[in-house]
C-alpha atoms as a PDB file:
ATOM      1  CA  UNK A   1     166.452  49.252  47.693  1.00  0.00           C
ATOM      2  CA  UNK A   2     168.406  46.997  45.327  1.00  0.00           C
ATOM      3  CA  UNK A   3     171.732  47.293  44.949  1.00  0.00           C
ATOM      4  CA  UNK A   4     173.233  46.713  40.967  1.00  0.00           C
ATOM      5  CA  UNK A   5     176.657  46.138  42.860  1.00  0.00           C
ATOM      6  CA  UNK A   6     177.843  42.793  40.378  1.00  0.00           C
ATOM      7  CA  UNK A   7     177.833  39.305  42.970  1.00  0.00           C
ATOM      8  CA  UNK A   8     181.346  39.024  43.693  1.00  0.00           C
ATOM      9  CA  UNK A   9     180.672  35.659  45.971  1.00  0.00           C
ATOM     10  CA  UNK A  10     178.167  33.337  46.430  1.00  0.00           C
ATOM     11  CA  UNK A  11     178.396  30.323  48.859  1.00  0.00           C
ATOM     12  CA  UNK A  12     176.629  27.471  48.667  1.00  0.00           C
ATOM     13  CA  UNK A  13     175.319  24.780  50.923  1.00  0.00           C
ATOM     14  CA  UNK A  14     176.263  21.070  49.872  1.00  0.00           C
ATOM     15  CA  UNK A  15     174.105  18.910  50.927  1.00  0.00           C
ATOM     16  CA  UNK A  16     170.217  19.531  49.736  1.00  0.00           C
ATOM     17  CA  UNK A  17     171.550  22.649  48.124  1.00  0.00           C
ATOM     18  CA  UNK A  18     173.714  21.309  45.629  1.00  0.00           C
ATOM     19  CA  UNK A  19     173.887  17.699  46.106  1.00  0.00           C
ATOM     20  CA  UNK A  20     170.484  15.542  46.088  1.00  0.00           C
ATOM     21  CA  UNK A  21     171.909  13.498  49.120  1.00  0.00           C
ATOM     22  CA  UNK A  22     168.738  11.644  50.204  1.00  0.00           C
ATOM     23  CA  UNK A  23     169.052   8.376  48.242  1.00  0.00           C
ATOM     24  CA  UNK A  24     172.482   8.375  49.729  1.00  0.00           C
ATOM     25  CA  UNK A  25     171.744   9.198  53.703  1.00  0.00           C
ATOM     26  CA  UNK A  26     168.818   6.884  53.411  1.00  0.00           C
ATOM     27  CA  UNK A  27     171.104   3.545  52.016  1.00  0.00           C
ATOM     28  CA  UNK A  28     173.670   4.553  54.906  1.00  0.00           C
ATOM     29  CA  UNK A  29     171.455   4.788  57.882  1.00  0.00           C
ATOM     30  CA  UNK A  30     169.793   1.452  56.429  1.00  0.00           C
ATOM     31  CA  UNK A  31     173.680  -0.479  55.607  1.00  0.00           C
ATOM     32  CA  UNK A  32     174.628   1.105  59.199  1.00  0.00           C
ATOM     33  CA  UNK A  33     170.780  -0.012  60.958  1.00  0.00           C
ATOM     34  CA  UNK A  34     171.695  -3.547  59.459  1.00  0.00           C
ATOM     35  CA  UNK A  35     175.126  -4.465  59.943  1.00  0.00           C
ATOM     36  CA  UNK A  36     174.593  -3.398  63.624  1.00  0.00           C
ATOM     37  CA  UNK A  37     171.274  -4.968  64.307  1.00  0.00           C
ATOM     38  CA  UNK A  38     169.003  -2.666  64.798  1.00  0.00           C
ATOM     39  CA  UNK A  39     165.638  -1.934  63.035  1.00  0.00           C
ATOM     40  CA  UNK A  40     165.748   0.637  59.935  1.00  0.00           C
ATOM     41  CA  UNK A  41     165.296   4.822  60.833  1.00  0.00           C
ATOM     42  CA  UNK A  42     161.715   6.172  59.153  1.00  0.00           C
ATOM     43  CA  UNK A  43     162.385   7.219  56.163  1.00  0.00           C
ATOM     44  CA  UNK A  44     160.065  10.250  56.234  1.00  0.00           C
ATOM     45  CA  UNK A  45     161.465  11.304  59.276  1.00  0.00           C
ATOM     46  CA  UNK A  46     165.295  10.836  58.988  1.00  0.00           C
ATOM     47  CA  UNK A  47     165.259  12.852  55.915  1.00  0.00           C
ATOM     48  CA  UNK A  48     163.837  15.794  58.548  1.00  0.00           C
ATOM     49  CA  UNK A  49     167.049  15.527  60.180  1.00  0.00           C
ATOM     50  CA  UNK A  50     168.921  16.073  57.574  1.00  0.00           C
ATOM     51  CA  UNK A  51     171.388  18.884  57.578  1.00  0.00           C
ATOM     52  CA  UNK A  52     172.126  18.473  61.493  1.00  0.00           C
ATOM     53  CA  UNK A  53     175.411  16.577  62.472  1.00  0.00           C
ATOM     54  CA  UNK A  54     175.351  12.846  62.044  1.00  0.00           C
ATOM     55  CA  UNK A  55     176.022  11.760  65.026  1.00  0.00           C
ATOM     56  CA  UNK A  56     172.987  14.157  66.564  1.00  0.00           C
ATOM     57  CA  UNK A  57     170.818  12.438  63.716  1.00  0.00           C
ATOM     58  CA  UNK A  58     171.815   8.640  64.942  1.00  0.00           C
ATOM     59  CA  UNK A  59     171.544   9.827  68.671  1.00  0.00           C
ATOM     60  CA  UNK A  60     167.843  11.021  67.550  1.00  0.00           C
ATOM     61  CA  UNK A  61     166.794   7.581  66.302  1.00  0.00           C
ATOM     62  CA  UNK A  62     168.771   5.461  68.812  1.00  0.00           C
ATOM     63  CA  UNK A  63     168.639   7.261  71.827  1.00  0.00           C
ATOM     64  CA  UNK A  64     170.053   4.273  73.773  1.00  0.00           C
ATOM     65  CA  UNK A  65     173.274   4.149  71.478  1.00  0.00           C
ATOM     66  CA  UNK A  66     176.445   5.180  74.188  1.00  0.00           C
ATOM     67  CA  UNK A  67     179.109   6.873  72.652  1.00  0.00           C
ATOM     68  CA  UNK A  68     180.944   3.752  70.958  1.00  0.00           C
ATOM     69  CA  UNK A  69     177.654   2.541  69.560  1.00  0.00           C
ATOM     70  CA  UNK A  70     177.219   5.947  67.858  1.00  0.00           C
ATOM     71  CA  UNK A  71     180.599   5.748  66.576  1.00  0.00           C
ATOM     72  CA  UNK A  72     180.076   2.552  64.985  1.00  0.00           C
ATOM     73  CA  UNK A  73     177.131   3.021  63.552  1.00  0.00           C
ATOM     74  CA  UNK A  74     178.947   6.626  61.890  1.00  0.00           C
ATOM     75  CA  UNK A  75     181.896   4.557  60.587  1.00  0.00           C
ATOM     76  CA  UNK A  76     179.553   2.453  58.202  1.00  0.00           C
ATOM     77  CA  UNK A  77     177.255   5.112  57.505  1.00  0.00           C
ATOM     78  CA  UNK A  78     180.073   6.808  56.139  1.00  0.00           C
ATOM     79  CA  UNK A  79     181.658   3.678  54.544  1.00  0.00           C
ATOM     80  CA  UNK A  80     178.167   3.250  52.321  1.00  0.00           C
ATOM     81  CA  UNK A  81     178.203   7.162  51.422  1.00  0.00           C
ATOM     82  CA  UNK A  82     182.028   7.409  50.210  1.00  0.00           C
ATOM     83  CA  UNK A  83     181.034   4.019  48.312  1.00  0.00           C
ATOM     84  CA  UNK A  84     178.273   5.620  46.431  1.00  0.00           C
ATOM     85  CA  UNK A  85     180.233   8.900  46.320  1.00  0.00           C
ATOM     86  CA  UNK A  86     182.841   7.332  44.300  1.00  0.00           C
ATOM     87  CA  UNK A  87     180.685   5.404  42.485  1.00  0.00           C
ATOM     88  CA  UNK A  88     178.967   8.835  41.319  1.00  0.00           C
ATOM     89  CA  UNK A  89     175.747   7.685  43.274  1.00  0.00           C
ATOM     90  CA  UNK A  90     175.639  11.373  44.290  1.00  0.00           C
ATOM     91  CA  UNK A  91     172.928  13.379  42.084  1.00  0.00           C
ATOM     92  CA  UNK A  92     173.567  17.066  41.882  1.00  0.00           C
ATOM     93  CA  UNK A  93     170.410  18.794  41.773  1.00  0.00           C
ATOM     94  CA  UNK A  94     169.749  19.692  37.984  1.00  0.00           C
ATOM     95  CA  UNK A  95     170.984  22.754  36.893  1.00  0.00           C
ATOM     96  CA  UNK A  96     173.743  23.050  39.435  1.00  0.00           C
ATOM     97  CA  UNK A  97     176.214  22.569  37.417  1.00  0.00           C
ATOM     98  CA  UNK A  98     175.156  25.250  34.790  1.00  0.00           C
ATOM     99  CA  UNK A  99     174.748  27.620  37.542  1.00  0.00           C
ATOM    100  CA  UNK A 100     178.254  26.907  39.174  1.00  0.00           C
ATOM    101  CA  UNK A 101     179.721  27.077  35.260  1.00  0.00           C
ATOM    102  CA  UNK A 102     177.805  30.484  34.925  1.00  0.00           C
ATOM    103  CA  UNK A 103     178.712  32.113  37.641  1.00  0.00           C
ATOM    104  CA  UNK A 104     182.372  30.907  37.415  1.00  0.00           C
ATOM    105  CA  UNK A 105     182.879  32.194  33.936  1.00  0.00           C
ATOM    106  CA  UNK A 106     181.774  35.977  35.102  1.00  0.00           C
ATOM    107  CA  UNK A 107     184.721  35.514  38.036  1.00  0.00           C
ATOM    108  CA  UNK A 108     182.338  34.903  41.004  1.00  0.00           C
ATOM    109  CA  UNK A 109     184.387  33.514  43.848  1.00  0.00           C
ATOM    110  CA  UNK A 110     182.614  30.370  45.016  1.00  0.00           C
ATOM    111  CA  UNK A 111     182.304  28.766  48.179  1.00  0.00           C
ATOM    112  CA  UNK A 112     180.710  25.813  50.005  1.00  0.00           C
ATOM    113  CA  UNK A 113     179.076  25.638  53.326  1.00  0.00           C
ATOM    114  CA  UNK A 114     178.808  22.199  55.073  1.00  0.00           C
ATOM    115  CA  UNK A 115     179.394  20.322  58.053  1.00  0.00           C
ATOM    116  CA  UNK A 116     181.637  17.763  56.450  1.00  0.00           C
ATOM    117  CA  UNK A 117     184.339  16.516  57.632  1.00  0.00           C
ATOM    118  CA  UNK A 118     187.330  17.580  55.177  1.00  0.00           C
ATOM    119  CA  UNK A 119     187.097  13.623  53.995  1.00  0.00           C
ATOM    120  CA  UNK A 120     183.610  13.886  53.634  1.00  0.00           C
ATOM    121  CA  UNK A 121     183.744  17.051  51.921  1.00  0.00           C
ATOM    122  CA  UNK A 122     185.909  15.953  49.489  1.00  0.00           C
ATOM    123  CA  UNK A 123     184.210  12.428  48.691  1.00  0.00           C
ATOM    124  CA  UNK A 124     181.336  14.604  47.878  1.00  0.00           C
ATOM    125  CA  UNK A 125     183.145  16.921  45.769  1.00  0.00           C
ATOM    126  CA  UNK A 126     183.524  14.338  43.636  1.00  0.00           C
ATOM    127  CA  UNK A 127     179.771  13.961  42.425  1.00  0.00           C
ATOM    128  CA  UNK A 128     179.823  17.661  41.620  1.00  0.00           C
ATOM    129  CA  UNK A 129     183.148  18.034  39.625  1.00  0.00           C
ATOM    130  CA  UNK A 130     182.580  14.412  37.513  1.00  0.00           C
END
C-alpha cells in the first residue's frame, strides 16, 4: 500500500549519491601512491571500494602498509581531495542541486549520510553549496 503521507525527511548519501567523487578518490590514491613510492591502485577496482572507510580501502591495496604507513598515505590522500574540494573539483551529480532546491522549498528536512570525518564533510560541502 502507498502511503500519500507528504516526505517530511529525506537523507542523502554524499559520496556517489550526491557528489561524483571518482575523479577525486582516483587523483588522491594516485598523489598518495606517488609521493610514497608505491605503484598506482587499479583504477577499475579502487572505485569498487568506494564507499568503505579509507583507511580499509588503502589496507585493501597495500596489505603490507603497518599502521603509520596507512596513516601517511591517508594524510595526502586527503591533502589532494580538500585541494580539489576547494578548488570546486567536486562534481555534484546533475540534477542534485534542483532536487535539494525542490525539496527544500516544500520544507523537507534534509540530511546527509557519510563516513566523513566532520573536516571532510565539510570540505565536501563545499562543492554542493558553490
Amino acid at each position: 500500500m502507498i502511503d500519500d503521507t507528504p516526505l517530511r525527511m529525506a537523507v542523502f548519501d554524499l559520496d556517489g549519491t550526491l557528489l561524483d567523487s571518482r575523479a577525486g578518490i582516483l587523483a588522491g590514491f594516485d598523489a598518495a601512491a606517488q609521493e610514497i613510492g608505491v605503484p598506482a591502485a587499479d583504477s577499475t577496482e579502487l572505485l569498487k571500494a568506494v564507499g568503505l572507510p579509507i583507511e580499509r580501502i588503502v589496507t585493501q591495496f597495500y596489505p603490507d602498509f603497518d599502521t603509520d604507513d596507512v596513516a601517511h598515505f591517508v594524510v595526502h590522500y586527503r591533502r589532494v581531495w580538500a585541494a580539489r574540494s576547494r578548488a570546486g573539483a567536486v562534481d555534484l551529480f546533475p540534477g542534485v542541486k534542483d532536487v535539494i532546491a525542490g525539496l527544500d522549498a516544500t520544507g523537507v528536512l534534509l540530511g546527509i549520510a557519510t563516513g566523513k570525518s566532520r573536516r571532510g564533510f565539510w570540505t565536501s560541502h563545499c562543492a554542493i553549496t558553490a
